[in-house]
C-alpha atoms as a PDB file:
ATOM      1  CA  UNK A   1       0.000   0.000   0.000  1.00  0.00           C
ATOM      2  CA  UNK A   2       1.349   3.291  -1.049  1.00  0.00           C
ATOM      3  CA  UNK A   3       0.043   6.385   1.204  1.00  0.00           C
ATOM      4  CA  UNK A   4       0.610  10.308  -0.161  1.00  0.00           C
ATOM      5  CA  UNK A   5      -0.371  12.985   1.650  1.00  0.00           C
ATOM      6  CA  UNK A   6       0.515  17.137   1.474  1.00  0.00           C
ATOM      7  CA  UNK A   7      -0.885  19.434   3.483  1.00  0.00           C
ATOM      8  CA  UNK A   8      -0.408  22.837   5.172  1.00  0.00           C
ATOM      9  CA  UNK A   9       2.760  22.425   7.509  1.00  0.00           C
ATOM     10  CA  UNK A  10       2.471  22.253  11.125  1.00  0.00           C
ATOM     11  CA  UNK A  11       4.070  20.386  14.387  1.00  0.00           C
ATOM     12  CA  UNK A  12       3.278  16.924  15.069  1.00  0.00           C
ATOM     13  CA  UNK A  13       2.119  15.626  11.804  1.00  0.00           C
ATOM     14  CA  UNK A  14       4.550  12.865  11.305  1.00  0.00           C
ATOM     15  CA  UNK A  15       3.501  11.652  15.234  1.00  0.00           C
ATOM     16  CA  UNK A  16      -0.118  12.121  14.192  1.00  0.00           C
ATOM     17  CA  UNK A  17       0.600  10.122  11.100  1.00  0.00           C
ATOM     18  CA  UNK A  18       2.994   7.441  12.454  1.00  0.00           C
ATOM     19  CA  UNK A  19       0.223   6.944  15.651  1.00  0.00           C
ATOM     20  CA  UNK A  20      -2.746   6.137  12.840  1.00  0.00           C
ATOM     21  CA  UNK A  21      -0.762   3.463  11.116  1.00  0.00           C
ATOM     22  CA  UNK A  22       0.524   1.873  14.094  1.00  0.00           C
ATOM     23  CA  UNK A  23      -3.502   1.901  15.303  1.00  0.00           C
ATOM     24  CA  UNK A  24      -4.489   0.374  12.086  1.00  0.00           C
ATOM     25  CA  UNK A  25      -1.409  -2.047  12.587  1.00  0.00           C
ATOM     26  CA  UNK A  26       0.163  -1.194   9.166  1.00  0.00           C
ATOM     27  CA  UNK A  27       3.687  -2.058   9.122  1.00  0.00           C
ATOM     28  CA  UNK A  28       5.926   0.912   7.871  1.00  0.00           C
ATOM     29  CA  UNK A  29       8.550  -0.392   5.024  1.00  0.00           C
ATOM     30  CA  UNK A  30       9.205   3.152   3.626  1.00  0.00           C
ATOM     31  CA  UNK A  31       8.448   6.593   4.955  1.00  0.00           C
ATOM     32  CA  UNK A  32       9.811  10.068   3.628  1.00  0.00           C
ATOM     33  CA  UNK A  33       8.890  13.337   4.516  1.00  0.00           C
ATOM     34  CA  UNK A  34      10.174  16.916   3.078  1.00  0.00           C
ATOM     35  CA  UNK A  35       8.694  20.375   4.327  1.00  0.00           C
ATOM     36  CA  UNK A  36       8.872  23.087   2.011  1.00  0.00           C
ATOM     37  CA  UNK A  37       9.700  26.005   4.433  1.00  0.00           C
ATOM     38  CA  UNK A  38       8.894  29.280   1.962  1.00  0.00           C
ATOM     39  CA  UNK A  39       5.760  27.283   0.439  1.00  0.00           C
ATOM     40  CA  UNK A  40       5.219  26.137   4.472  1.00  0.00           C
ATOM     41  CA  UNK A  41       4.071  23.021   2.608  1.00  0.00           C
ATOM     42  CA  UNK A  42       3.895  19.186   4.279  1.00  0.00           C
ATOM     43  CA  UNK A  43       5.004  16.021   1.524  1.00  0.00           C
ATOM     44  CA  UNK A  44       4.614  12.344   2.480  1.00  0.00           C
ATOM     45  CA  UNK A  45       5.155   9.191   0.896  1.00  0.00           C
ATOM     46  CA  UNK A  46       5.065   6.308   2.968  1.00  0.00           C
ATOM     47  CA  UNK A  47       5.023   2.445   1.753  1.00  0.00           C
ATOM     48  CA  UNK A  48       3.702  -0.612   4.005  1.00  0.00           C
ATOM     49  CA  UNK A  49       4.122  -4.006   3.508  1.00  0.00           C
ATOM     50  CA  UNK A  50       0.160  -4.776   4.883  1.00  0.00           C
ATOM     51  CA  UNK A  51      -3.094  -2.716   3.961  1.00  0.00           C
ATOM     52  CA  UNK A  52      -6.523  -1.743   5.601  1.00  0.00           C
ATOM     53  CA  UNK A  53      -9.555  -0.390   4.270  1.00  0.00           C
ATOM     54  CA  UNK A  54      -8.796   2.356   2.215  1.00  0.00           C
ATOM     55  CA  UNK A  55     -12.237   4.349   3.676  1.00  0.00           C
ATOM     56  CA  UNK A  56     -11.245   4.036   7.392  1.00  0.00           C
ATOM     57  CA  UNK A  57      -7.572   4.894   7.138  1.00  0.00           C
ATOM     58  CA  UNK A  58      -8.649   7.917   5.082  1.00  0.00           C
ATOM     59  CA  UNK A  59     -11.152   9.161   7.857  1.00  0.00           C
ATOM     60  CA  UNK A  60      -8.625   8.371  10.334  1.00  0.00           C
ATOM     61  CA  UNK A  61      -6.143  10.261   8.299  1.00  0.00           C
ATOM     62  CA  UNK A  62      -7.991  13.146   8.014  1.00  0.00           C
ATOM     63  CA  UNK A  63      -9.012  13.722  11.664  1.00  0.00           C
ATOM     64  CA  UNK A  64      -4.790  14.129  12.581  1.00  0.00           C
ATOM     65  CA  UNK A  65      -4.373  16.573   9.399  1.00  0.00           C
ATOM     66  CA  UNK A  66      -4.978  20.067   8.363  1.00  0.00           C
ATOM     67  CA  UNK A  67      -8.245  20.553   6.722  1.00  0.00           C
ATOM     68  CA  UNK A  68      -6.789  21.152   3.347  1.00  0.00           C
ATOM     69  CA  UNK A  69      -4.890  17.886   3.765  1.00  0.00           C
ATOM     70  CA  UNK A  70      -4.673  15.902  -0.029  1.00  0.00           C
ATOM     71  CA  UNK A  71      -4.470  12.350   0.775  1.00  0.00           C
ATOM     72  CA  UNK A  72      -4.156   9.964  -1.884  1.00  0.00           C
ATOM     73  CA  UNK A  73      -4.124   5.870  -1.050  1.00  0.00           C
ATOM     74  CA  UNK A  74      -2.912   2.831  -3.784  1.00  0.00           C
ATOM     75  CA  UNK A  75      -3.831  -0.529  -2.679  1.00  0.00           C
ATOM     76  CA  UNK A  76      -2.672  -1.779  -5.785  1.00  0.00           C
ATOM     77  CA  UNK A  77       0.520   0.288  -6.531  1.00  0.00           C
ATOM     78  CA  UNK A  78       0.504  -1.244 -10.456  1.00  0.00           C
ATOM     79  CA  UNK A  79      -0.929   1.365 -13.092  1.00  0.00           C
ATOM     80  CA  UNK A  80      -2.221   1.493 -16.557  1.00  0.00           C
ATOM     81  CA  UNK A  81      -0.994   4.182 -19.417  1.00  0.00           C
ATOM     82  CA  UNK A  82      -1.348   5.309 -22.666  1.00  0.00           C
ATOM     83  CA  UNK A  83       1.004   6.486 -25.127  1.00  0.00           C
ATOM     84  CA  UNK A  84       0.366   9.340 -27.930  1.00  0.00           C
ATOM     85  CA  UNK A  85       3.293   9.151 -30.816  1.00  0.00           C
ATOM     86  CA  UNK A  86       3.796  10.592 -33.999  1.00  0.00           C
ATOM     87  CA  UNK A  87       6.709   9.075 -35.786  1.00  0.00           C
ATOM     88  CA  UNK A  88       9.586   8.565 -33.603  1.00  0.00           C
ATOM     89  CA  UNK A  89      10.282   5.706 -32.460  1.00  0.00           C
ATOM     90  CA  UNK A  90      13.267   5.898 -29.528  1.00  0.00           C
ATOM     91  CA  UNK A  91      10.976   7.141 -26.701  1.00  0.00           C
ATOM     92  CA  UNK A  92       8.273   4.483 -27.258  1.00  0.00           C
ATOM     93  CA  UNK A  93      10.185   1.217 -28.032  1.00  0.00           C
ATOM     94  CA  UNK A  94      12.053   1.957 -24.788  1.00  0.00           C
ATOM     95  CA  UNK A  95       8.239   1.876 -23.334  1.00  0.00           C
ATOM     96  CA  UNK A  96       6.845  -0.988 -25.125  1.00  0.00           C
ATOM     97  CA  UNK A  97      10.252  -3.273 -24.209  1.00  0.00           C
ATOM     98  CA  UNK A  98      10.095  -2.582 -20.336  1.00  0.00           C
ATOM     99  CA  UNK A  99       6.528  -3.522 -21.032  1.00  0.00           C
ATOM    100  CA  UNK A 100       7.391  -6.513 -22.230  1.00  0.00           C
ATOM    101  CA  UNK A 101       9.306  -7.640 -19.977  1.00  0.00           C
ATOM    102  CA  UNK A 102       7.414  -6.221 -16.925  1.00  0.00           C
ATOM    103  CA  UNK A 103       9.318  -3.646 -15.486  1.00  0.00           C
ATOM    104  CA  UNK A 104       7.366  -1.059 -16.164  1.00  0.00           C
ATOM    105  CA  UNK A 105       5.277  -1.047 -13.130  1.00  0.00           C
ATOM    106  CA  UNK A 106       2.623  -0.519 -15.229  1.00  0.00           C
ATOM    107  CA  UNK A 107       0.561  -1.593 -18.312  1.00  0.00           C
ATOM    108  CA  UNK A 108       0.764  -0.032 -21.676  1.00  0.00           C
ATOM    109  CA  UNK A 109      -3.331   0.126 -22.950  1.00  0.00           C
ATOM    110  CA  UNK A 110      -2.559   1.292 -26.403  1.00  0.00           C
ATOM    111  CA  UNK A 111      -0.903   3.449 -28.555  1.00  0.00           C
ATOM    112  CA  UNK A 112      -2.363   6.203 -30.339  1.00  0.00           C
ATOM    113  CA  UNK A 113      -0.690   7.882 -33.339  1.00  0.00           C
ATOM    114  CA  UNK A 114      -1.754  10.732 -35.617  1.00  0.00           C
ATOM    115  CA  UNK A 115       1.137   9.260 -38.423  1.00  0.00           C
ATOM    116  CA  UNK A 116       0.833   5.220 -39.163  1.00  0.00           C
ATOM    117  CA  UNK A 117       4.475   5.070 -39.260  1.00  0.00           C
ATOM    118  CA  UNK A 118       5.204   2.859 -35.722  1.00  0.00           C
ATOM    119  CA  UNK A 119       2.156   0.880 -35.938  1.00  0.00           C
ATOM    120  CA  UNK A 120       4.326  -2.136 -37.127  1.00  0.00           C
ATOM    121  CA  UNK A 121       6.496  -1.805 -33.756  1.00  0.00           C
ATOM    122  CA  UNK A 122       3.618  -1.899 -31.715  1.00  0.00           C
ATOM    123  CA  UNK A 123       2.149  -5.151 -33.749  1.00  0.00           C
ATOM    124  CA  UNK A 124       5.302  -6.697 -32.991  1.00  0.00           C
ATOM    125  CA  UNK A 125       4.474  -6.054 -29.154  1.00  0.00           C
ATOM    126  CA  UNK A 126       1.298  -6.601 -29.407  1.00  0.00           C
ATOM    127  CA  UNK A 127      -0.265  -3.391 -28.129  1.00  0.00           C
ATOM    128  CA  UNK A 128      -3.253  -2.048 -29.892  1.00  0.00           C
ATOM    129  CA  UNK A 129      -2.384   0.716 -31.561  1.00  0.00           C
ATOM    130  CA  UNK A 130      -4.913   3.527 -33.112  1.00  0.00           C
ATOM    131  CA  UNK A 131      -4.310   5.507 -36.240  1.00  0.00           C
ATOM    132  CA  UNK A 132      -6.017   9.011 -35.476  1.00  0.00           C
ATOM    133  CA  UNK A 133      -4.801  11.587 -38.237  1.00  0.00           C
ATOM    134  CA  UNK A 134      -4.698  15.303 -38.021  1.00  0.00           C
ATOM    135  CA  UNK A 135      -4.977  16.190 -41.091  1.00  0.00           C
ATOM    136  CA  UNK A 136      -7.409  17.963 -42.989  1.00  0.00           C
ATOM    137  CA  UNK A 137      -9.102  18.559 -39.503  1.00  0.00           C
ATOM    138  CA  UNK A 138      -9.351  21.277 -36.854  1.00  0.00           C
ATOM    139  CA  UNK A 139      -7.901  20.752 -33.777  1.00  0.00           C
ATOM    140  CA  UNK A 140     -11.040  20.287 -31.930  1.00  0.00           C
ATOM    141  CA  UNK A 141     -12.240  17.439 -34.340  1.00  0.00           C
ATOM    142  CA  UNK A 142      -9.126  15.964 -33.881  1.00  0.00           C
ATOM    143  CA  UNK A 143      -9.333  15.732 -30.236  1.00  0.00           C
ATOM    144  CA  UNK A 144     -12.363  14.534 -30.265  1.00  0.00           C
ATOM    145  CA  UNK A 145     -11.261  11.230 -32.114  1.00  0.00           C
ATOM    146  CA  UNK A 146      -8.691  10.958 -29.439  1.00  0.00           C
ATOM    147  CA  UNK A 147     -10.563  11.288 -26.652  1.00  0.00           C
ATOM    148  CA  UNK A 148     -13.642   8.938 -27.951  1.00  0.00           C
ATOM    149  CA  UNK A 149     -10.587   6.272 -28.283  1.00  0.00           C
ATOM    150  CA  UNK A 150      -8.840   7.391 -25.386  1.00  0.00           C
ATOM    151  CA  UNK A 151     -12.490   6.592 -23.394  1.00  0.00           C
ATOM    152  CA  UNK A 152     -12.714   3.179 -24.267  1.00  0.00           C
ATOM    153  CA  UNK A 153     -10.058   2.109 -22.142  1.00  0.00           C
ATOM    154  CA  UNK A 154      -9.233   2.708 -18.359  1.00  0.00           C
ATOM    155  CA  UNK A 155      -5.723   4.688 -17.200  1.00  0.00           C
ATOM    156  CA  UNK A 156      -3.884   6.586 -14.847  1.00  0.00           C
ATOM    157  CA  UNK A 157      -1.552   8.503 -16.866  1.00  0.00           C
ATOM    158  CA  UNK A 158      -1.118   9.513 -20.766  1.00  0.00           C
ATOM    159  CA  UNK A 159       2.685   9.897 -21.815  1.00  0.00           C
ATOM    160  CA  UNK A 160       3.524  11.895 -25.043  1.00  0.00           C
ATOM    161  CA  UNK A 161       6.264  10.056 -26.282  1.00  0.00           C
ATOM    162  CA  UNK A 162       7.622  12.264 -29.186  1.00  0.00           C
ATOM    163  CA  UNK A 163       3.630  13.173 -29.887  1.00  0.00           C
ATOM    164  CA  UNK A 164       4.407  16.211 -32.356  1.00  0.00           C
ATOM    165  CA  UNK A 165       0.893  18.159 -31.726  1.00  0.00           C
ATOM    166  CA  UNK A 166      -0.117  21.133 -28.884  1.00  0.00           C
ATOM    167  CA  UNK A 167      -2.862  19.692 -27.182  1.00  0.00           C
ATOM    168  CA  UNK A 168      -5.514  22.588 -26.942  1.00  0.00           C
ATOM    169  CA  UNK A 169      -6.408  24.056 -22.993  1.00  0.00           C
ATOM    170  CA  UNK A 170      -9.617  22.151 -23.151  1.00  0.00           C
ATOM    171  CA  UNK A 171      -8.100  18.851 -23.614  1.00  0.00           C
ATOM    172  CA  UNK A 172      -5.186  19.259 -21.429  1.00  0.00           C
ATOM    173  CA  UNK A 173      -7.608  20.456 -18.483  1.00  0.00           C
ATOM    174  CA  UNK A 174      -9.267  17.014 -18.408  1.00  0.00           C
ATOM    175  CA  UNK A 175      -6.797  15.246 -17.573  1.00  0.00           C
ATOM    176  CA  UNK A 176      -4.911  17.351 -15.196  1.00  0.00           C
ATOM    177  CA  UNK A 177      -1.596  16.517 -13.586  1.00  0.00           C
ATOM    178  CA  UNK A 178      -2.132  13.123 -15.670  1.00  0.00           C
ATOM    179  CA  UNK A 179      -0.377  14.101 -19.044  1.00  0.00           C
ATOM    180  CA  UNK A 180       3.854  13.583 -19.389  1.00  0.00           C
ATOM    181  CA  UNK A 181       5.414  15.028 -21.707  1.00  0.00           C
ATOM    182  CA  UNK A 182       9.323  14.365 -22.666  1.00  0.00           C
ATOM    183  CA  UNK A 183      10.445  17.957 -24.189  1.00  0.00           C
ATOM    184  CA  UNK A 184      13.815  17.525 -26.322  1.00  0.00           C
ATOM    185  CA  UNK A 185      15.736  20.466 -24.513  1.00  0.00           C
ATOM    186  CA  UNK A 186      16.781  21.649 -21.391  1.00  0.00           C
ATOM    187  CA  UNK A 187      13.574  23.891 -20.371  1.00  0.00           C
ATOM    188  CA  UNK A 188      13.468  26.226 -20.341  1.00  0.00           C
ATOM    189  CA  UNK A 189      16.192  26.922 -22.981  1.00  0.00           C
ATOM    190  CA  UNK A 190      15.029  26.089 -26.778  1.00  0.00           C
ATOM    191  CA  UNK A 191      11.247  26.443 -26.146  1.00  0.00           C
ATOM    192  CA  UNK A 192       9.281  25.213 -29.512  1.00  0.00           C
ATOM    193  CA  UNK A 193      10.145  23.378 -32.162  1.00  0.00           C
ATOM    194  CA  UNK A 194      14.076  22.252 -34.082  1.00  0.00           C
ATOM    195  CA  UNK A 195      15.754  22.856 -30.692  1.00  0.00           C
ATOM    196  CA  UNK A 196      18.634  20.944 -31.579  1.00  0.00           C
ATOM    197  CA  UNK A 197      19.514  23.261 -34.674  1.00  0.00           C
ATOM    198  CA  UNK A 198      18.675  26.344 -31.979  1.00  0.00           C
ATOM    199  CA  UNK A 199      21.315  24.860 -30.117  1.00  0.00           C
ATOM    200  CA  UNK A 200      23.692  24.367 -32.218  1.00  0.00           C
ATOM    201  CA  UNK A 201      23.390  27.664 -34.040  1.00  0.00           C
ATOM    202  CA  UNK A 202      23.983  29.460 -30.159  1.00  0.00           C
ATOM    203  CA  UNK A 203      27.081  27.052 -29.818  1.00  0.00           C
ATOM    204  CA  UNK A 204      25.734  25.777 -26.544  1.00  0.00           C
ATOM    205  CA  UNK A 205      28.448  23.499 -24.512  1.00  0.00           C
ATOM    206  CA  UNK A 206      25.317  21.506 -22.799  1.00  0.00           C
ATOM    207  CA  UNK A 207      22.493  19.950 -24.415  1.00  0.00           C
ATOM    208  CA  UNK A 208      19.571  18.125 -22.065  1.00  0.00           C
ATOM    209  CA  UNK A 209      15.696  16.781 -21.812  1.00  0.00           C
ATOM    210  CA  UNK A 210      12.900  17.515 -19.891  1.00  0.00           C
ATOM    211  CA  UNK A 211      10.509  15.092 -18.617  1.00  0.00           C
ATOM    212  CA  UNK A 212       6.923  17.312 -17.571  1.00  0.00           C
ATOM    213  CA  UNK A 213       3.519  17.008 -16.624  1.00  0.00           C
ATOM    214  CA  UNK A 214       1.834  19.145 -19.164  1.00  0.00           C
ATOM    215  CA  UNK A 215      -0.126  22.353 -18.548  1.00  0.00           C
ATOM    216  CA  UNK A 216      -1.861  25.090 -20.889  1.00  0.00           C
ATOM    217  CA  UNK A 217       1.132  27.169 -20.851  1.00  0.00           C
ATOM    218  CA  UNK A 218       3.635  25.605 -23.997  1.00  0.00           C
ATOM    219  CA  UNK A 219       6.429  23.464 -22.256  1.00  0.00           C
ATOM    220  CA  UNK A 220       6.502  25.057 -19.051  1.00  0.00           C
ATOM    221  CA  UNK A 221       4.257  22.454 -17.254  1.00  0.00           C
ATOM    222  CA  UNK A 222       6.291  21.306 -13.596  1.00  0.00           C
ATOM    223  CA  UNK A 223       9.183  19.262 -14.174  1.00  0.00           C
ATOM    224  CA  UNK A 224       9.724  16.068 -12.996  1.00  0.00           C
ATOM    225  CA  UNK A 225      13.308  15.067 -14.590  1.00  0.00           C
ATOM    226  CA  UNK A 226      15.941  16.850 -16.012  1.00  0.00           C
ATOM    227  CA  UNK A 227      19.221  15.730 -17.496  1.00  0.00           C
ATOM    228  CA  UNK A 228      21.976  16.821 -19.853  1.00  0.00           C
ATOM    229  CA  UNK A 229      25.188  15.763 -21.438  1.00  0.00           C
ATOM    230  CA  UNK A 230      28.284  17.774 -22.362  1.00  0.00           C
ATOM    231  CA  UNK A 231      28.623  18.924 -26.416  1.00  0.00           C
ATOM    232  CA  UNK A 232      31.458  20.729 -28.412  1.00  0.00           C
ATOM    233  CA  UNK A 233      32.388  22.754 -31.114  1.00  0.00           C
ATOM    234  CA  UNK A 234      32.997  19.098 -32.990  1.00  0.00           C
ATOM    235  CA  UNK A 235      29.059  18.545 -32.982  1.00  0.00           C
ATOM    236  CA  UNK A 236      27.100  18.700 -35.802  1.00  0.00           C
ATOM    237  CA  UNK A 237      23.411  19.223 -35.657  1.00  0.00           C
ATOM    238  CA  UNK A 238      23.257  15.618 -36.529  1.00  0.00           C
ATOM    239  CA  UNK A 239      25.232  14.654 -33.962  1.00  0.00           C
ATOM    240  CA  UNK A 240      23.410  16.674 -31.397  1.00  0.00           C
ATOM    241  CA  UNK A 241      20.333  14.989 -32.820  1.00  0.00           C
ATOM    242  CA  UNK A 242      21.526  11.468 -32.153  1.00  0.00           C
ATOM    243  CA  UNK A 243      22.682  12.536 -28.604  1.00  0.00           C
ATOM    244  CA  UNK A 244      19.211  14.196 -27.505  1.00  0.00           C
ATOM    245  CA  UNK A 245      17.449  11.092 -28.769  1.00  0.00           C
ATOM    246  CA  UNK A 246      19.559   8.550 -26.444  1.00  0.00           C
ATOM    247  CA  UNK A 247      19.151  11.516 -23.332  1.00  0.00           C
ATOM    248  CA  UNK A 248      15.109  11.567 -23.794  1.00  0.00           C
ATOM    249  CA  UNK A 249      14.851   8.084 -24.063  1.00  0.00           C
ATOM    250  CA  UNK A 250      16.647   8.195 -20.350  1.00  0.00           C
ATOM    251  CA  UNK A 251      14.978  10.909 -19.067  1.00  0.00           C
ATOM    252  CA  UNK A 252      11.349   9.879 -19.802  1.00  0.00           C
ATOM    253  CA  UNK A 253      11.936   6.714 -18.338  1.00  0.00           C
ATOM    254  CA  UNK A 254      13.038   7.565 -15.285  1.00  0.00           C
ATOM    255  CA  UNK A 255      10.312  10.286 -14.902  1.00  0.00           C
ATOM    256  CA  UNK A 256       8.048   7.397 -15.723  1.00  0.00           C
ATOM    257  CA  UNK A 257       9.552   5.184 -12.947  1.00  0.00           C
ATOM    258  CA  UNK A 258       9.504   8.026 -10.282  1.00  0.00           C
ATOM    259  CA  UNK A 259       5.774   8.848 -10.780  1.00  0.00           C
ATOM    260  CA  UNK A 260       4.487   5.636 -11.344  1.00  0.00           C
ATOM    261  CA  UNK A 261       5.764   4.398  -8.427  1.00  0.00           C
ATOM    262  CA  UNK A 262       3.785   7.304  -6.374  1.00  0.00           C
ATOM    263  CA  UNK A 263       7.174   9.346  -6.005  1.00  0.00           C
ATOM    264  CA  UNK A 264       5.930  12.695  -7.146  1.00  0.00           C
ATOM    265  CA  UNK A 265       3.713  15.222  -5.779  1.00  0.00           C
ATOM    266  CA  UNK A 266       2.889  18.576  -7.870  1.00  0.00           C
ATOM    267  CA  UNK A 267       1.732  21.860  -5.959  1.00  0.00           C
ATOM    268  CA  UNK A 268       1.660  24.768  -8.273  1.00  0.00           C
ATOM    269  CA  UNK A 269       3.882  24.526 -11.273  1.00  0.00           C
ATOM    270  CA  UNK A 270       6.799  22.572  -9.472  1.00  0.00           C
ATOM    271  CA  UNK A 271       7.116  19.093  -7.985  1.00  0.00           C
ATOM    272  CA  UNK A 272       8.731  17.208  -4.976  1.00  0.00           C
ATOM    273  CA  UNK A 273      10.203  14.479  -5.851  1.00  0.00           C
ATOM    274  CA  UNK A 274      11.092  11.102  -3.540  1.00  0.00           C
ATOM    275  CA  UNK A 275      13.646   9.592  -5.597  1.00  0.00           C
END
């Protein structure tokens, strides 16, 4: 059982917190805490090896908490995505093979792609996947065919795996805190599109990803994982290219590992993060 919890900060909370579990005689394998002093903002995660009923450690939860405690409680830690693509393939084979093999800690649902071109991969993994195309259509119409196909199955999280299309404000807000996004720079450097040629035209020694929950304002949703990797005046475009594709691959799936295993809370446009 994984328990989260954020609230206002005040004394005693880990006591209060501790004293419910022990009364529900749930044995503690994991707990971290972090207080963010200017926010004066409480984080929990804390892992136990039995469970309870979910309704009465809530209620007891809440009675030792401020009122404008968030407490979220997974009995069943495992979780269910979906994956929007377009035509790269690095970010989602990386998916679809820790899939495969299960250590994921979760289940890919299906893939849904507004170019045809990685349907084959996904065949060969044997996850559905959904040709939706944009064109000829407005963005609303669009949308609509993804979320009629995105409705049919049941998920905790949508990942945009190289998905080459801004999702409008009314989409995004339906599924908030619930959409990842792996941006191919270093937010919030190279905002847009062809960062790697906006790179290398600005002869930039550093060149990095960005793994983030997405939000109505254009790559600048919070972050959950950020990495880069040293360049020189040697590197092409091409070669930056090649480089950024092996650093998203890395960053998006440890962003995916951190949240799906309940290790990231969001308040406001940043995140803590239990790694």
């Amino acid at each position: 059982m994984i328990i989260l919890i954020q609230c206002k900060d005040r004394v005693g909370l880990v006591a209060g917190i501790s004293g419910v579990l022990t009364q529900l005689q749930l044995n503690i394998t994991s707990m971290r805490e972090y207080v963010a002093v200017t926010d004066d903002r409480f984080y929990m995660r804390v892992a136990t090896a039995t469970s309870t009923d979910v309704v009465q450690l809530e209620n007891a939860l809440k009675k030792v908490l401020p009122a404008d405690a968030e407490i979220t409680i997974h009995v069943k830690p495992d979780k269910k995505i979906v994956i929007l693509v377009t035509k790269e393939y690095h970010c989602l084979s990386d998916i679809l093979i820790r899939n495969h093999f299960k250590t994921l800690n979760a289940t890919v649902q299906c893939v849904i792609g507004n170019h045809n071109t990685l349907k084959d991969i996904c065949d060969r993994f044997k996850v559905p996947f959904h040709y939706i195309p944009h064109e000829n259509k407005t963005k609303e119409a669009f949308e609509r065919e993804v979320s009629a196909q995105l409705n049919l199955y049941t998920f905790n999280y949508i990942i945009l795996a190289k998905f080459m299309r801004i999702l409008s404000p009314g989409f995004v807000a339906g599924f908030h805190g619930k959409i990842i996004n792996i941006h191919h720079s270093f937010l919030p450097a190279f905002i847009g599109a062809n960062p790697y040629r906006q790179a290398f035209e600005r002869g930039v020694k550093v060149i990095g990803a960005t793994a983030h929950f997405v939000t109505d304002d254009l790559d600048e949703g919070p972050i959950i994982v950020q990495q880069t990797i040293n360049v020189n005046h040697t590197h092409t475009t091409a070669d930056m290219i090649k480089s950024g594709k092996e650093i998203e691959t890395m960053v998006l799936a440890t962003a995916l590992k951190l949240t799906l295993e309940d290790r990231v809370f969001i308040y406001g446009n940043k995140t803590v993060v239990f790694e």
